[in-house]
PDB file of N, CA and C in Angstrom:
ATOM      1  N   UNK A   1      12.254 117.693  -5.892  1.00  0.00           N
ATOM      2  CA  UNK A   1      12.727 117.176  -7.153  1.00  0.00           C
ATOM      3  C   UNK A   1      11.931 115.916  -7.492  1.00  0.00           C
ATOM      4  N   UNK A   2      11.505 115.953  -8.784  1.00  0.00           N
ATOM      5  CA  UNK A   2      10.462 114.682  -9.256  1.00  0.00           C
ATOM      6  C   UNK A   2      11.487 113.695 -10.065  1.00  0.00           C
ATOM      7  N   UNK A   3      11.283 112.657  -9.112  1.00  0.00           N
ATOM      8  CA  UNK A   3      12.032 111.671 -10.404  1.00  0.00           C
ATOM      9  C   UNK A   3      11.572 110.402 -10.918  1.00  0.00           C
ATOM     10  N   UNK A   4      10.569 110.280 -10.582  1.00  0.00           N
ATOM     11  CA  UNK A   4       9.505 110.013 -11.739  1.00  0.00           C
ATOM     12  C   UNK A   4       9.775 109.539 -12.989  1.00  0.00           C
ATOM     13  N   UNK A   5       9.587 110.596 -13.363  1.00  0.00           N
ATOM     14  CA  UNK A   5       9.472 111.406 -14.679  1.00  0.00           C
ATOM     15  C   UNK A   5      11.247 110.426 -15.676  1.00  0.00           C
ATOM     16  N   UNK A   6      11.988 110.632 -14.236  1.00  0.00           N
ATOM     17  CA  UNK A   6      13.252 109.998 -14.810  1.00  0.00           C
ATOM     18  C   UNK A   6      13.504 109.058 -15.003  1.00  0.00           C
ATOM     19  N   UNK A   7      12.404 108.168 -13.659  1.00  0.00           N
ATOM     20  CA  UNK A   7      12.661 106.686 -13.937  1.00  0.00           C
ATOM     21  C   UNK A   7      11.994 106.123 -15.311  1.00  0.00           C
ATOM     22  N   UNK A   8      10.799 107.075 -15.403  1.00  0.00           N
ATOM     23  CA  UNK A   8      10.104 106.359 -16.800  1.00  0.00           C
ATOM     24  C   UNK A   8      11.159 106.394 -17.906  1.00  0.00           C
ATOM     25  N   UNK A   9      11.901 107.655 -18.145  1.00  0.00           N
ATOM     26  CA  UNK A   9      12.514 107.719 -19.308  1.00  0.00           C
ATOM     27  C   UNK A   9      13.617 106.465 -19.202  1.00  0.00           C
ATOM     28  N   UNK A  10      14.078 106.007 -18.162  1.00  0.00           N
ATOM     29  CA  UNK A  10      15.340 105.373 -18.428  1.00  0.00           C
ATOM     30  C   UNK A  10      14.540 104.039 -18.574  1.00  0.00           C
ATOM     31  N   UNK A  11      13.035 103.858 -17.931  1.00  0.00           N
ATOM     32  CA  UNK A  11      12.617 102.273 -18.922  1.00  0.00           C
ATOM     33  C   UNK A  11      12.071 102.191 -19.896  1.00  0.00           C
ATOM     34  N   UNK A  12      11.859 103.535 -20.688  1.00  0.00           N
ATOM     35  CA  UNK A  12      11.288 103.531 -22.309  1.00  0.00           C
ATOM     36  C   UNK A  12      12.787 103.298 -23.120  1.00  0.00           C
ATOM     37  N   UNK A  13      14.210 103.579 -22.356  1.00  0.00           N
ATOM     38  CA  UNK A  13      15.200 103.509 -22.928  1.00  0.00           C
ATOM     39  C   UNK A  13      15.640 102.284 -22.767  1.00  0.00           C
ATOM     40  N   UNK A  14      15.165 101.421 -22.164  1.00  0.00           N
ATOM     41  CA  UNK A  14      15.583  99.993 -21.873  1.00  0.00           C
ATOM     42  C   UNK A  14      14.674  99.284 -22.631  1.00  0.00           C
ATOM     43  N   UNK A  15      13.670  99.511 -22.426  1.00  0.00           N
ATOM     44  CA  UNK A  15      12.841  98.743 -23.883  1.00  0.00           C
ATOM     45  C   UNK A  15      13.327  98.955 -25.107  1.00  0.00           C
ATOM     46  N   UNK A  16      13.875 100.371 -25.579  1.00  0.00           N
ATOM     47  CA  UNK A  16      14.119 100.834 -27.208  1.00  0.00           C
ATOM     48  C   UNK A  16      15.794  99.918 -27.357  1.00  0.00           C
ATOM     49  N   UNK A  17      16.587  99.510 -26.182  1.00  0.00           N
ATOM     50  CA  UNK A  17      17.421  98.657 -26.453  1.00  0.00           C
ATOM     51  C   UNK A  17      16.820  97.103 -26.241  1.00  0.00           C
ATOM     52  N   UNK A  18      16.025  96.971 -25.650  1.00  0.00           N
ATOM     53  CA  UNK A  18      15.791  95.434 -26.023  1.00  0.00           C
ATOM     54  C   UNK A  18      15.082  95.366 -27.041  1.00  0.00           C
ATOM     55  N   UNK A  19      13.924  95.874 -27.540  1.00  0.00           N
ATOM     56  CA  UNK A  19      13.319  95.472 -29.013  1.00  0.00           C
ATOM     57  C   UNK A  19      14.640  95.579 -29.821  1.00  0.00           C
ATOM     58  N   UNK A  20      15.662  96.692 -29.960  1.00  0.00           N
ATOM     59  CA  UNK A  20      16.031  96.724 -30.991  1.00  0.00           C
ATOM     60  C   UNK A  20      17.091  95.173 -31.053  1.00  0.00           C
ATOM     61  N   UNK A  21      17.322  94.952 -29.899  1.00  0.00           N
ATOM     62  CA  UNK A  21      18.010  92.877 -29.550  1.00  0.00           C
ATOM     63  C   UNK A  21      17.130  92.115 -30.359  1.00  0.00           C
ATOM     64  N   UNK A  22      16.199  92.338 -29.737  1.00  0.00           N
ATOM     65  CA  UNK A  22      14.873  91.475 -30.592  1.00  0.00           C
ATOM     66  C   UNK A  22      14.593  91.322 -31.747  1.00  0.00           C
ATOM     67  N   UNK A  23      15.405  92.822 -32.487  1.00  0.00           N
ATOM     68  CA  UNK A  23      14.852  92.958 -33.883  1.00  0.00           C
ATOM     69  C   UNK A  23      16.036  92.086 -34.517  1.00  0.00           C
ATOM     70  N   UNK A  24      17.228  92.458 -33.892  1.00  0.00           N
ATOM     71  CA  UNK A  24      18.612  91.919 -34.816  1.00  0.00           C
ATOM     72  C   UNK A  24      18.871  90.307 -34.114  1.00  0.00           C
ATOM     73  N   UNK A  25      18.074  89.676 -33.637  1.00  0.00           N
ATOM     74  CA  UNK A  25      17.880  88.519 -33.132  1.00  0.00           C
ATOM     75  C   UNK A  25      16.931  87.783 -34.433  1.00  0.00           C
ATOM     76  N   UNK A  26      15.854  88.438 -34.626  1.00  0.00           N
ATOM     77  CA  UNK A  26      15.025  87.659 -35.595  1.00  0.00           C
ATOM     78  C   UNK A  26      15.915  88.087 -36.704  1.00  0.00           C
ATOM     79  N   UNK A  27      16.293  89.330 -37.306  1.00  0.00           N
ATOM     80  CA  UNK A  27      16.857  89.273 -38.214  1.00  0.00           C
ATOM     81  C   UNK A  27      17.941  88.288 -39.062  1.00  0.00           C
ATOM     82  N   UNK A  28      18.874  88.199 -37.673  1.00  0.00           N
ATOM     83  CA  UNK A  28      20.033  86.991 -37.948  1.00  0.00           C
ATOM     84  C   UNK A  28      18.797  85.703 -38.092  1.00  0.00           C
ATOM     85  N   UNK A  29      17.996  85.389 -37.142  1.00  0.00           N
ATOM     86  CA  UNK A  29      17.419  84.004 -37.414  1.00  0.00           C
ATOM     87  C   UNK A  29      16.463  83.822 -38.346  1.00  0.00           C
ATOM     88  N   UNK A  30      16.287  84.752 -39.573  1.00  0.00           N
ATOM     89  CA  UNK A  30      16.211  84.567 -40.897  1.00  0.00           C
ATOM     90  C   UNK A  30      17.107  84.810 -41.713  1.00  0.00           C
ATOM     91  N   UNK A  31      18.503  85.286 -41.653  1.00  0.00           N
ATOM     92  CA  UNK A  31      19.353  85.071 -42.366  1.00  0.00           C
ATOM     93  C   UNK A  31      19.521  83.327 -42.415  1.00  0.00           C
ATOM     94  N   UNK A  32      19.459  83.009 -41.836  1.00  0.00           N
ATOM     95  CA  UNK A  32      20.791  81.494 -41.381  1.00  0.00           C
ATOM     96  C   UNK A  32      19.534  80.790 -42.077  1.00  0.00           C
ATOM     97  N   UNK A  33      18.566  80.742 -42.864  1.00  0.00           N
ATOM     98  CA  UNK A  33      18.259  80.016 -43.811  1.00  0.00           C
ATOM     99  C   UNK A  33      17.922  79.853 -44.987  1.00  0.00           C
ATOM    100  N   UNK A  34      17.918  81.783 -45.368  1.00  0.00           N
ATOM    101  CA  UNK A  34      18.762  81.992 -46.537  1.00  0.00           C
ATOM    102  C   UNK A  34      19.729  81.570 -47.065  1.00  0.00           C
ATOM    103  N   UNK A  35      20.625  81.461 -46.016  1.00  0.00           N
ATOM    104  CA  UNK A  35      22.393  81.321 -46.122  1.00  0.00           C
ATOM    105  C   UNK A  35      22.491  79.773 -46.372  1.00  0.00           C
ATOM    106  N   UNK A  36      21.431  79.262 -45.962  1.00  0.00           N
ATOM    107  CA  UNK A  36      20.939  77.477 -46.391  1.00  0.00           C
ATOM    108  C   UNK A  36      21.075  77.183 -47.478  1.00  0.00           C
ATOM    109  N   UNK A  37      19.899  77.836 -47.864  1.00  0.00           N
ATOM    110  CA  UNK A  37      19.009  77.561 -49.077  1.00  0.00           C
ATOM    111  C   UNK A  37      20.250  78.157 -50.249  1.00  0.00           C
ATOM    112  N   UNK A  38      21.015  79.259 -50.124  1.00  0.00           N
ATOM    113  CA  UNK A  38      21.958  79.604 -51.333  1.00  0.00           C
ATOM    114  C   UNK A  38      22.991  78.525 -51.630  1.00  0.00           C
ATOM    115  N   UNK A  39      23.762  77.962 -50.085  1.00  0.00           N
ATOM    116  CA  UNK A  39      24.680  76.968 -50.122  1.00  0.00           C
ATOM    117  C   UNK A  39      24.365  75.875 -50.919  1.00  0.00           C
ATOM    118  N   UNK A  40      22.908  75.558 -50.409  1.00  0.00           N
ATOM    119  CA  UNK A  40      22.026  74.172 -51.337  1.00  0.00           C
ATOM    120  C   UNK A  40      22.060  74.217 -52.861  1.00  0.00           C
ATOM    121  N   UNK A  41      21.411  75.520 -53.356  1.00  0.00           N
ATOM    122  CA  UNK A  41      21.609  76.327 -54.928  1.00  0.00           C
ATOM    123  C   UNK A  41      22.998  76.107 -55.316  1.00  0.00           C
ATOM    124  N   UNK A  42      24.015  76.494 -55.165  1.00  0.00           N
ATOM    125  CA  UNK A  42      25.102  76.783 -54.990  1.00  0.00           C
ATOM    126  C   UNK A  42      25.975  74.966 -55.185  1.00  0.00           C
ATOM    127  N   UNK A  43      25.398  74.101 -54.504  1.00  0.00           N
ATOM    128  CA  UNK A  43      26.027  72.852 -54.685  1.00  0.00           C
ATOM    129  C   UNK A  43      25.642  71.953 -55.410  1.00  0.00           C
ATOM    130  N   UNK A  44      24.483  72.352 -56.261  1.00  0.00           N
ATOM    131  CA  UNK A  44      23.764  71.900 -57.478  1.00  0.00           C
ATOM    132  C   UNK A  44      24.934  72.069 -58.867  1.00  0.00           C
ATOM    133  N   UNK A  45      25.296  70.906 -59.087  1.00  0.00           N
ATOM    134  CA  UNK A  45      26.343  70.952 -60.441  1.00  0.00           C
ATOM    135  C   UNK A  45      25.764  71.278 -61.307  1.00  0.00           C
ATOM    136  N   UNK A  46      26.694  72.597 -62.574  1.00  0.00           N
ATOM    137  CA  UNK A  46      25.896  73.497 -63.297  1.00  0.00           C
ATOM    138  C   UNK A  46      26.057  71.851 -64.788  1.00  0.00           C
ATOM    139  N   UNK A  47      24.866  72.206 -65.473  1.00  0.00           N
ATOM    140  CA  UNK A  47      25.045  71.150 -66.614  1.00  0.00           C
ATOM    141  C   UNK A  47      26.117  71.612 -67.230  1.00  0.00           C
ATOM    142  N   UNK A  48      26.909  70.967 -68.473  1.00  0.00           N
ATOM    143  CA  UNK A  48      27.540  71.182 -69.149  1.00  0.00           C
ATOM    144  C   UNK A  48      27.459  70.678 -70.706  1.00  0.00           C
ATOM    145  N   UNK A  49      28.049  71.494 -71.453  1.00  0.00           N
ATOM    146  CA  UNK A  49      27.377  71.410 -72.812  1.00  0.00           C
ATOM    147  C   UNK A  49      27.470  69.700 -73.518  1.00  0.00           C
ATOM    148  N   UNK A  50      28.370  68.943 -73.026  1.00  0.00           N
ATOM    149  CA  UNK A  50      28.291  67.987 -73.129  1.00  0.00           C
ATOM    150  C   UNK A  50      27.519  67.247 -72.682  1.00  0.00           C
ATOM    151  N   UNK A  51      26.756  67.178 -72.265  1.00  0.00           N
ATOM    152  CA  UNK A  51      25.771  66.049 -71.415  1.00  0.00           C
ATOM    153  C   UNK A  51      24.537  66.051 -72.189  1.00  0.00           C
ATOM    154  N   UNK A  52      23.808  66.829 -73.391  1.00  0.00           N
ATOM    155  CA  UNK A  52      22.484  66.719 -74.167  1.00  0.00           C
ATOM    156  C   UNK A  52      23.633  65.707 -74.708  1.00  0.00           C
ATOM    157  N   UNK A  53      24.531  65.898 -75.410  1.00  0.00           N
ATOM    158  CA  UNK A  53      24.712  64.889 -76.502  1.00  0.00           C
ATOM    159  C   UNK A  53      24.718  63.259 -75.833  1.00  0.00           C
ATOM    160  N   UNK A  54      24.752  63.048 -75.050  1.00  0.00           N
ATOM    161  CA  UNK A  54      24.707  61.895 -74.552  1.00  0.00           C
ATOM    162  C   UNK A  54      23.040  61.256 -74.993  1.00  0.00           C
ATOM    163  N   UNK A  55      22.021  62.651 -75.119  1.00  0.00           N
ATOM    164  CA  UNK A  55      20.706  61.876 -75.284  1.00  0.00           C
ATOM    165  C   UNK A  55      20.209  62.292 -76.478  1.00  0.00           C
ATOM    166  N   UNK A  56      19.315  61.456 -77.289  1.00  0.00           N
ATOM    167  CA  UNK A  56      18.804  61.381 -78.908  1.00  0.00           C
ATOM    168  C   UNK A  56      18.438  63.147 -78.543  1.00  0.00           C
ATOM    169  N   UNK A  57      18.650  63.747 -80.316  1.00  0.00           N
ATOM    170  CA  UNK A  57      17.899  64.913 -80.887  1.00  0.00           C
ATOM    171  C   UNK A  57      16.731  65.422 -80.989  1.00  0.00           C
ATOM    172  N   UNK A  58      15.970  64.255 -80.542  1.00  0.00           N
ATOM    173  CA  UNK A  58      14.426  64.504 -80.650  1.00  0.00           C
ATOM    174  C   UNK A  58      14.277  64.515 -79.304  1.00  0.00           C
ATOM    175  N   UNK A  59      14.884  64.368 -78.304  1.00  0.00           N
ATOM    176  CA  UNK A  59      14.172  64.475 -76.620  1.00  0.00           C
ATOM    177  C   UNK A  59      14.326  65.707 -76.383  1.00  0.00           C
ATOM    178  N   UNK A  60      12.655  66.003 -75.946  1.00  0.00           N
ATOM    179  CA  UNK A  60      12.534  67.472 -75.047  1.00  0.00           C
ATOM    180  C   UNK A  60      12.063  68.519 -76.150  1.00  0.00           C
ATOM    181  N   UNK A  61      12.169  68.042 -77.400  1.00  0.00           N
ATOM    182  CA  UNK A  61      11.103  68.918 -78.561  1.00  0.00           C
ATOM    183  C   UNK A  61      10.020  69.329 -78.480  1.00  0.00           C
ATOM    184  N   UNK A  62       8.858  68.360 -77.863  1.00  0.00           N
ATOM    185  CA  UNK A  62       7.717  68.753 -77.689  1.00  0.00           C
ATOM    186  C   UNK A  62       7.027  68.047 -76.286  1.00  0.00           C
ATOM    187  N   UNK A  63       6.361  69.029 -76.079  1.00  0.00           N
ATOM    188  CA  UNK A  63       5.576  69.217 -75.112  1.00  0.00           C
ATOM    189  C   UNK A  63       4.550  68.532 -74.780  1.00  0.00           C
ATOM    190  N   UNK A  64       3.589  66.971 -73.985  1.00  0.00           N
ATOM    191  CA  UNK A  64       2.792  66.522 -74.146  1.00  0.00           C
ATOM    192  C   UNK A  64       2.149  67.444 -73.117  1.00  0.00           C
ATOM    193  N   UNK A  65       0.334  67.882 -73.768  1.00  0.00           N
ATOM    194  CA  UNK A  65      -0.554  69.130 -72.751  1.00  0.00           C
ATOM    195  C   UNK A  65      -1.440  68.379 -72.951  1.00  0.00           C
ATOM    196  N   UNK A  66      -1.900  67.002 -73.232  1.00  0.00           N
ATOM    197  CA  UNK A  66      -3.372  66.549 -72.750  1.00  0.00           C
ATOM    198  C   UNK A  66      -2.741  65.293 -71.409  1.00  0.00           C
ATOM    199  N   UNK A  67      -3.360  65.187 -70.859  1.00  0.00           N
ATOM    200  CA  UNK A  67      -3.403  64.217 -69.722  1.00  0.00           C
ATOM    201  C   UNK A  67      -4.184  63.372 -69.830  1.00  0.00           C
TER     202      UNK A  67
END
């Protein structure tokens, strides 16, 4: 009886469970700074329609494009 043959299979099956650790390891450790960066977005106070009137009618009309 060859078993061999058996031991290989059961460490190609131990690798296909550790990469796949590996994979959902990096995966989570690019979530968690997504999950940052939205919280950050997210705690940025939205303007409100009141707050232009606080500044003159003419600010933000035009555009200065020479430097």
């Amino acid at each position: 009886m060859d078993i061999s043959s058996a031991s290989s299979v059961s460490a190609l099956s131990g690798q296909s469970v550790g990469t796949s650790v590996e994979n959902e390891v990096l995966r989570k450790a690019q979530e968690i700074p997504a999950q940052n960066a939205a919280a950050l977005v997210n705690s940025v106070p939205q303007p409100t329609k009141s707050s232009p009137a606080n500044l003159p009618s003419n600010l933000g009309q035009n555009v200065n494009t020479t430097a």
